[in-house]
Protein backbone atom coordinates (compact mmCIF):
# COMPACT_ATOMS: atom_id res chain seq x y z
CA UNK A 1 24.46 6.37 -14.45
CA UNK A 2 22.75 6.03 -11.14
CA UNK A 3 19.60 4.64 -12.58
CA UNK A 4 21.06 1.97 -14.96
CA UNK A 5 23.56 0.65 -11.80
CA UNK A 6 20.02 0.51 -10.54
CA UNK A 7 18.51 -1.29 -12.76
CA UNK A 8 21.43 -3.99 -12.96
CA UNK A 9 21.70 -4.50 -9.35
CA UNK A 10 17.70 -5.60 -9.06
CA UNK A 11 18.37 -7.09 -12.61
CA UNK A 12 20.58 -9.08 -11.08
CA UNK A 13 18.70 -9.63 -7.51
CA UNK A 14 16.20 -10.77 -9.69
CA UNK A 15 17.43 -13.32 -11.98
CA UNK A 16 19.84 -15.28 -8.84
CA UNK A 17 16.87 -15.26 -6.40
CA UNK A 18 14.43 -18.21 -6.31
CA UNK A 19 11.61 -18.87 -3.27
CA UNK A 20 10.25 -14.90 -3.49
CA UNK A 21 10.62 -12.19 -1.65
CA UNK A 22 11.50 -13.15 1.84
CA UNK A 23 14.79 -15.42 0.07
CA UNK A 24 15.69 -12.44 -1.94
CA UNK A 25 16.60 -10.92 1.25
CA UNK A 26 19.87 -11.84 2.00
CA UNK A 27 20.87 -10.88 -2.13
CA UNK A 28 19.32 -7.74 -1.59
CA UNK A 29 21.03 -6.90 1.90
CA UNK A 30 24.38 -7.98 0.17
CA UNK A 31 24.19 -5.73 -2.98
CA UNK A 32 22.29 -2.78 -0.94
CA UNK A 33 23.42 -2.20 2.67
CA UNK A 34 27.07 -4.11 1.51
CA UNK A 35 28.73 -3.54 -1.86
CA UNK A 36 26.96 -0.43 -2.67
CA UNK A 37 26.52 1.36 0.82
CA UNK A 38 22.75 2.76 -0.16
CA UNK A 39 21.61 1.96 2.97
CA UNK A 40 22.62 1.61 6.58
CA UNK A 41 21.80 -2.22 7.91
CA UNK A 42 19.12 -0.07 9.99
CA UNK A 43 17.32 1.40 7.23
CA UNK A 44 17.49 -2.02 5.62
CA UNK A 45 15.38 -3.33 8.39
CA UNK A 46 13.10 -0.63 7.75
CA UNK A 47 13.09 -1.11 4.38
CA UNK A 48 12.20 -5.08 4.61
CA UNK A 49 9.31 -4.15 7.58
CA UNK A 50 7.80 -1.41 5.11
CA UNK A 51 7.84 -3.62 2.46
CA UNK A 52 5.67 -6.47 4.92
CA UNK A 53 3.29 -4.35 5.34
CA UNK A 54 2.68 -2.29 2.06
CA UNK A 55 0.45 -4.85 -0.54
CA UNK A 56 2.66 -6.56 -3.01
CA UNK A 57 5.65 -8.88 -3.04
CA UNK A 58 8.22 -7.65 -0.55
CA UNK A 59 11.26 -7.35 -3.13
CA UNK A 60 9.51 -5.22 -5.73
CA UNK A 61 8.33 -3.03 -2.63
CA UNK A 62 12.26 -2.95 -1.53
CA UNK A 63 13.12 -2.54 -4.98
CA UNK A 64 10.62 0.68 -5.46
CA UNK A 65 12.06 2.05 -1.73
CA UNK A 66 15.48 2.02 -2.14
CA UNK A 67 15.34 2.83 -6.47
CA UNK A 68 13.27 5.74 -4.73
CA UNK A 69 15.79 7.02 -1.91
CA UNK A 70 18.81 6.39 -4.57
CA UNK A 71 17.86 8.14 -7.65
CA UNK A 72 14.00 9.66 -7.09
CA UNK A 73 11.33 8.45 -9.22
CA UNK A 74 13.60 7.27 -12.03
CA UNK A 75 15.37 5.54 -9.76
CA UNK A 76 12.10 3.78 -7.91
CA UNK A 77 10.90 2.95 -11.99
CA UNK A 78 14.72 0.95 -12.75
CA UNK A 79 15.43 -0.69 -9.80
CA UNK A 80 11.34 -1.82 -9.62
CA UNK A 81 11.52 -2.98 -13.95
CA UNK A 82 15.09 -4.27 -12.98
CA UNK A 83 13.87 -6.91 -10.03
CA UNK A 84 10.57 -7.40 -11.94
CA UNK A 85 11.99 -8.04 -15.76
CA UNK A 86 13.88 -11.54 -14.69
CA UNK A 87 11.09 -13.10 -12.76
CA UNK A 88 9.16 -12.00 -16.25
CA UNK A 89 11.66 -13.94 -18.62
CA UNK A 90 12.41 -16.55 -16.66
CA UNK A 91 8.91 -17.55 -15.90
CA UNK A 92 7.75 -17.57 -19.51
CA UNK A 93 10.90 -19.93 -20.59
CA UNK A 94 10.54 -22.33 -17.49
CA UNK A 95 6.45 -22.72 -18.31
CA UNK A 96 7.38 -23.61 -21.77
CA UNK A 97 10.00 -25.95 -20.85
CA UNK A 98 7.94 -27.06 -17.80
CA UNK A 99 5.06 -27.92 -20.28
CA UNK A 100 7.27 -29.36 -22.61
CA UNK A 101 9.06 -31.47 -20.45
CA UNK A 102 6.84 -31.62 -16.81
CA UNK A 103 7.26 -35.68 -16.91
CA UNK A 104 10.93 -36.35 -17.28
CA UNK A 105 12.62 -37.96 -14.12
CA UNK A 106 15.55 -35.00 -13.87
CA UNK A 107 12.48 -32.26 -14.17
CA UNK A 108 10.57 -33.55 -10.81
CA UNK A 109 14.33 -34.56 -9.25
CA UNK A 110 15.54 -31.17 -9.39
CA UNK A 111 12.38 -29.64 -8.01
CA UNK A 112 12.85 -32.16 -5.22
CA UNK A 113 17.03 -30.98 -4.75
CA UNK A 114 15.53 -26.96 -5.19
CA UNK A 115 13.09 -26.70 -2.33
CA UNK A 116 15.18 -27.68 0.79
CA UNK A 117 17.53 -24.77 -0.78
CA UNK A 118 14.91 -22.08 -0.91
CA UNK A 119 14.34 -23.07 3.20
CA UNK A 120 17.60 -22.46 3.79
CA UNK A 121 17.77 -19.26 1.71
CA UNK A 122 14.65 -17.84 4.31
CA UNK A 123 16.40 -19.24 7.36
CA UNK A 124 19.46 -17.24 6.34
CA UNK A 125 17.52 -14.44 5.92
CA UNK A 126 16.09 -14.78 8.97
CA UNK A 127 19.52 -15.22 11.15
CA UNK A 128 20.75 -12.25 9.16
CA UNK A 129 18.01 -9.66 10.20
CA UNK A 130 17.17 -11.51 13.60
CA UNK A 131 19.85 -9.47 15.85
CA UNK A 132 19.03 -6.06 14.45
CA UNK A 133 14.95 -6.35 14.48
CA UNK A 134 15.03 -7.47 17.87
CA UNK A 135 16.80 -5.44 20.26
CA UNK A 136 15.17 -5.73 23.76
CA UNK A 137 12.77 -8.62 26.07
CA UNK A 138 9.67 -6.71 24.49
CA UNK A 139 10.78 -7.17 21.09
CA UNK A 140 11.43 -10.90 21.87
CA UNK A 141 8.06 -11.11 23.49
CA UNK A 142 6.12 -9.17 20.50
CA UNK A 143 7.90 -11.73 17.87
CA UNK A 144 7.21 -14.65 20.10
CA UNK A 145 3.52 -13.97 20.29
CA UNK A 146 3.55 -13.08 16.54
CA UNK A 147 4.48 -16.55 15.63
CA UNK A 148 2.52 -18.08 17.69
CA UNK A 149 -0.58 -16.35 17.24
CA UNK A 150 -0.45 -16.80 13.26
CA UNK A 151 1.29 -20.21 13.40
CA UNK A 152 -0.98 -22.26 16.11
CA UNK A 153 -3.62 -19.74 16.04
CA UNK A 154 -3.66 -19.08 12.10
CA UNK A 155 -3.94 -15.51 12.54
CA UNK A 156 -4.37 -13.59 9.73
CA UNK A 157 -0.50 -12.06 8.87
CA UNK A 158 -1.72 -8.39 8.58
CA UNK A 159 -4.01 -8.63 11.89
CA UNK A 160 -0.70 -9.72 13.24
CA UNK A 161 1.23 -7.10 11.85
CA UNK A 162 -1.22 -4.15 12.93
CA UNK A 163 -1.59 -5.81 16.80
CA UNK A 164 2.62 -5.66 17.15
CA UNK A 165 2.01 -1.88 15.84
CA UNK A 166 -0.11 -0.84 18.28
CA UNK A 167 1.19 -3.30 21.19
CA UNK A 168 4.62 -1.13 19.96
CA UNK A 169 2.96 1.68 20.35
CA UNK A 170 1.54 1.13 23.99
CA UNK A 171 5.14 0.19 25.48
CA UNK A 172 7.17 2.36 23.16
C-alpha cells in the first residue's frame, strides 16, 4: 500500500508541477514533509541539497530519496516512475498539439501568461527553504558568495557547490 501512495503522490507532484525541478519544490515539501509526515522539514533540506548535487533533475533525485527512505527499493522505483510518468505523457500530447497548433494567437499568449508563474513558483520555493538552509552569518556569507560568484562571475554551478563544501568544511 506504501508503494502505490508512493507512486500517486509523485504521480501527482508530477503532473501539477511546471518550470522543473527547483518549482516542484514547494509541491513536494507540501505532500512530503506536510500531509504525509515522511520527512522532517530538516531532512527535506537535505533531501533538496542531495538532490543539487547528485547528476539528474532534482525532483526525480528527491523522488528516488524519499521513495527510498519510505518503502526501500520498491519504494525508490514508484515514487521515481510516479514523478517521471506525467512529465512523459504530458510532453508527448503538448508536442503534438504544440506542432499542430505552434501559430495560433492563444498558443504563444498563454506561454507569455505561464512563465512569470513558473518565477514565482522558484521564488516561493526559495522563501520556503531560505530560513532553514541558512542558519548563521557564515551561512549567509557562503550563499552570498555563491550567487555572486556563479551569477557575475559565471561560475560553473558544481565548482560552486564543491567550494561551499569544503569552505563548510574549514569553518564547520
Amino acid at each position: 500500500m506504501m508503494v502505490l501512495n508512493l507512486f500517486l503522490t509523485f504521480f501527482k507532484i508530477g503532473l501539477f508541477s511546471f518550470g522543473g525541478g527547483y518549482a516542484m519544490i514547494p509541491l513536494i515539501q507540501r505532500e512530503i514533509v506536510t500531509l504525509h509526515r515522511w520527512l522532517t522539514m530538516s531532512q527535506f533540506i537535505d533531501v533538496i541539497a542531495i538532490s543539487q548535487v547528485t547528476p539528474g533533475p532534482i525532483a526525480i533525485n528527491a523522488a528516488t530519496f524519499v521513495g527510498y527512505k519510505v518503502a526501500g527499493v520498491w519504494g525508490s522505483a514508484a515514487a521515481t516512475a510516479g514523478v517521471v510518468m506525467p512529465s512523459v505523457l504530458v510532453s508527448l500530447g503538448l508536442t503534438w498539439a504544440f506542432l499542430r497548433y505552434r501559430s495560433l494567437a492563444v498558443v504563444k499568449a498563454m506561454f507569455t501568461g505561464i512563465r512569470p508563474a513558473v518565477v514565482a513558483l522558484i521564488v516561493a520555493a526559495t522563501l520556503s527553504i531560505l530560513p532553514s538552509s541558512i542558519t548563521n552569518f557564515a551561512g549567509l556569507l557562503i550563499a552570498l558568495l555563491a550567487f555572486l560568484a556563479i551569477r557575475y562571475f559565471k561560475l560553473d554551478p558544481i565548482l560552486a557547490l564543491v567550494l561551499a563544501a569544503a569552505i563548510g568544511i574549514l569553518i564547520g
